[in-house]
N, C-alpha and C. Protein backbone atom coordinates (compact mmCIF):
# COMPACT_ATOMS: atom_id res chain seq x y z
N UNK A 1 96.20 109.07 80.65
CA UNK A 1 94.98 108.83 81.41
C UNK A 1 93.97 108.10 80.54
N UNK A 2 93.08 107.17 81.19
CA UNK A 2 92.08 106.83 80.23
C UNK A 2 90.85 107.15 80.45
N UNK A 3 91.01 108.41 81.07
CA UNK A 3 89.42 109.30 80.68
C UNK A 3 88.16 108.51 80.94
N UNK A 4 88.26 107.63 82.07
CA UNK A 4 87.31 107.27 82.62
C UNK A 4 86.72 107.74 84.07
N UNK A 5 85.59 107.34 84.01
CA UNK A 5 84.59 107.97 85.38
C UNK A 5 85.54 107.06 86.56
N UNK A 6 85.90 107.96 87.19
CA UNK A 6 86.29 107.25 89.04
C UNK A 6 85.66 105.91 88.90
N UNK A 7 84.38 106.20 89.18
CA UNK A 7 82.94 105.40 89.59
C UNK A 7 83.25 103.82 88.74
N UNK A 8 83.67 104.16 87.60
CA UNK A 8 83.96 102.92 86.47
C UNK A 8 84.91 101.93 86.92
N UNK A 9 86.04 103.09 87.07
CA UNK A 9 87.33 102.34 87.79
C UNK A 9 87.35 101.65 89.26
N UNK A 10 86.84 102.14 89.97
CA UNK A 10 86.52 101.42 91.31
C UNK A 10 85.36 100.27 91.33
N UNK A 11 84.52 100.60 90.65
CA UNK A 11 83.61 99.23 90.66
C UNK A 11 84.37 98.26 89.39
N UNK A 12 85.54 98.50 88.80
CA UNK A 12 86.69 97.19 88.38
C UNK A 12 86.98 96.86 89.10
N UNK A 13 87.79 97.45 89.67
CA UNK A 13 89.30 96.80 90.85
C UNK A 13 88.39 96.11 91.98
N UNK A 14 86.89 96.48 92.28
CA UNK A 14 86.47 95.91 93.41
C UNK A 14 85.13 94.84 92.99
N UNK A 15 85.63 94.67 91.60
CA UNK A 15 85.09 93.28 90.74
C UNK A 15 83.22 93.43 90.89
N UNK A 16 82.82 94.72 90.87
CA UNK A 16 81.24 94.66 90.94
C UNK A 16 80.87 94.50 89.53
N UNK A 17 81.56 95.20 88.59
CA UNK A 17 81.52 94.86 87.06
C UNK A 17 82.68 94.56 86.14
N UNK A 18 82.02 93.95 84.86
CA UNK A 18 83.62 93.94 84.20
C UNK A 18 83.04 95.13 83.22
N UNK A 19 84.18 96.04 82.59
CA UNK A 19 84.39 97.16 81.91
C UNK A 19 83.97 96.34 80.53
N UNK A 20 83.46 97.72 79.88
CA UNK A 20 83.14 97.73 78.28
C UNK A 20 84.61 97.15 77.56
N UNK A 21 84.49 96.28 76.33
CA UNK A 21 85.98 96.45 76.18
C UNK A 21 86.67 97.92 75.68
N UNK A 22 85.82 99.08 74.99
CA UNK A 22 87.06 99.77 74.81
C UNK A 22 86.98 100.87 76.18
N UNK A 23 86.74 100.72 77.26
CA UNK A 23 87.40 100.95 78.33
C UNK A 23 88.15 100.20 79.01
N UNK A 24 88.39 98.93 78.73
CA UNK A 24 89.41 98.13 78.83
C UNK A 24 90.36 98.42 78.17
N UNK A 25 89.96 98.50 77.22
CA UNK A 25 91.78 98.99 76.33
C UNK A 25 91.97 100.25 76.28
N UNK A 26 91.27 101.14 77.22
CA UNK A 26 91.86 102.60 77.62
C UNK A 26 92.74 102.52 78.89
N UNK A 27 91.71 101.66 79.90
CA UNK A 27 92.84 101.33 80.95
C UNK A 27 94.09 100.71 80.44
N UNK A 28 94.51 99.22 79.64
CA UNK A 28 95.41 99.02 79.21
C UNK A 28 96.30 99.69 78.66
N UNK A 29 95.73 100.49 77.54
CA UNK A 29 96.57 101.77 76.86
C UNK A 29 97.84 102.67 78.05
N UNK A 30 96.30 103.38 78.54
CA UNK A 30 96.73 104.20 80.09
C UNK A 30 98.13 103.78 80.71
N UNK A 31 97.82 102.37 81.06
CA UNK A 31 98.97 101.83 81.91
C UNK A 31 99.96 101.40 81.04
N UNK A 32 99.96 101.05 79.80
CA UNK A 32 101.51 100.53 79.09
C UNK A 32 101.92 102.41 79.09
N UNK A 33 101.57 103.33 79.32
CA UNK A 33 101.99 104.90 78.68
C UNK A 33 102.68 104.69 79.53
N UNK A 34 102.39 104.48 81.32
CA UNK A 34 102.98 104.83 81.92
C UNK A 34 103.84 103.63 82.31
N UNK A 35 104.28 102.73 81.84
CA UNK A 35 105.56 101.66 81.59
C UNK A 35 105.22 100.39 82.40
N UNK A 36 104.10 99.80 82.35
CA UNK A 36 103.62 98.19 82.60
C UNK A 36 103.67 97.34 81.30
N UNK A 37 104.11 96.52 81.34
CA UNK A 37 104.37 95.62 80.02
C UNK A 37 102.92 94.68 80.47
N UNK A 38 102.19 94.23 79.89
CA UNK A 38 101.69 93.00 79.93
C UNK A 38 101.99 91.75 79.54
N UNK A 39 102.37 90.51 80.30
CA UNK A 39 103.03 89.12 79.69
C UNK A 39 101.92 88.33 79.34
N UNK A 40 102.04 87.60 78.14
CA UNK A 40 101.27 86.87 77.92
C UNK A 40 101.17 85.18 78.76
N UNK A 41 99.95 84.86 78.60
CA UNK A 41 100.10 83.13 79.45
C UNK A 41 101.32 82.32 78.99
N UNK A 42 101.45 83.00 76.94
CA UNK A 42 102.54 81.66 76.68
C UNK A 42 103.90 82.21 77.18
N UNK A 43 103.58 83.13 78.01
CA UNK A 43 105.45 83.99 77.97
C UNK A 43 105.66 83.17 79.60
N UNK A 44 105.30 82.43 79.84
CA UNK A 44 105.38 81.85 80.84
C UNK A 44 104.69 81.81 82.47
N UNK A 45 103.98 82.17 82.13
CA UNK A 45 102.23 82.85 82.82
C UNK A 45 101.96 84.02 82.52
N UNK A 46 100.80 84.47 82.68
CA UNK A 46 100.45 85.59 82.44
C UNK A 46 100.73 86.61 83.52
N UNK A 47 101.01 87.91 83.59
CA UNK A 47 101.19 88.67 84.60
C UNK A 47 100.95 90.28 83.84
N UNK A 48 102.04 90.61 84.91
CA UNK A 48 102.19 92.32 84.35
C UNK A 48 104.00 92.36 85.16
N UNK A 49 104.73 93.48 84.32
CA UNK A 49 105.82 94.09 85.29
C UNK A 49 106.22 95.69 84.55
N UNK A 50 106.74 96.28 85.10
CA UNK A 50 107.25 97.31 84.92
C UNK A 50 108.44 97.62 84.24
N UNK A 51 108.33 98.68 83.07
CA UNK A 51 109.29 98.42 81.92
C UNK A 51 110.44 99.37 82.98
N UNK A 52 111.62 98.87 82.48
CA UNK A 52 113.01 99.61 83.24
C UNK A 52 113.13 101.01 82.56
């Protein structure tokens, strides 16, 4: 989990603010725990997928 306020996380995803960075890299953290890889732009665009 990255131990953030609801309130934080929903005004991300619904783009009213951008996050502090190290609540950015709690969400990031958060989500590689639970098996999202992040691709980089040079890996042939940038994205996200799910580790097997």
């Amino acid at each position: 989990a990255a131990n953030l306020g609801l309130s934080t996380v929903r005004d991300f995803e619904k783009g009213r603010r951008q996050p502090h960075p190290n609540n950015m890299a709690a969400i990031k953290t958060a989500l590689e725990a639970a098996g999202v890889i992040f691709i980089a732009e040079n890996g042939g665009g940038a994205g996200v997928r799910l580790r097997k």
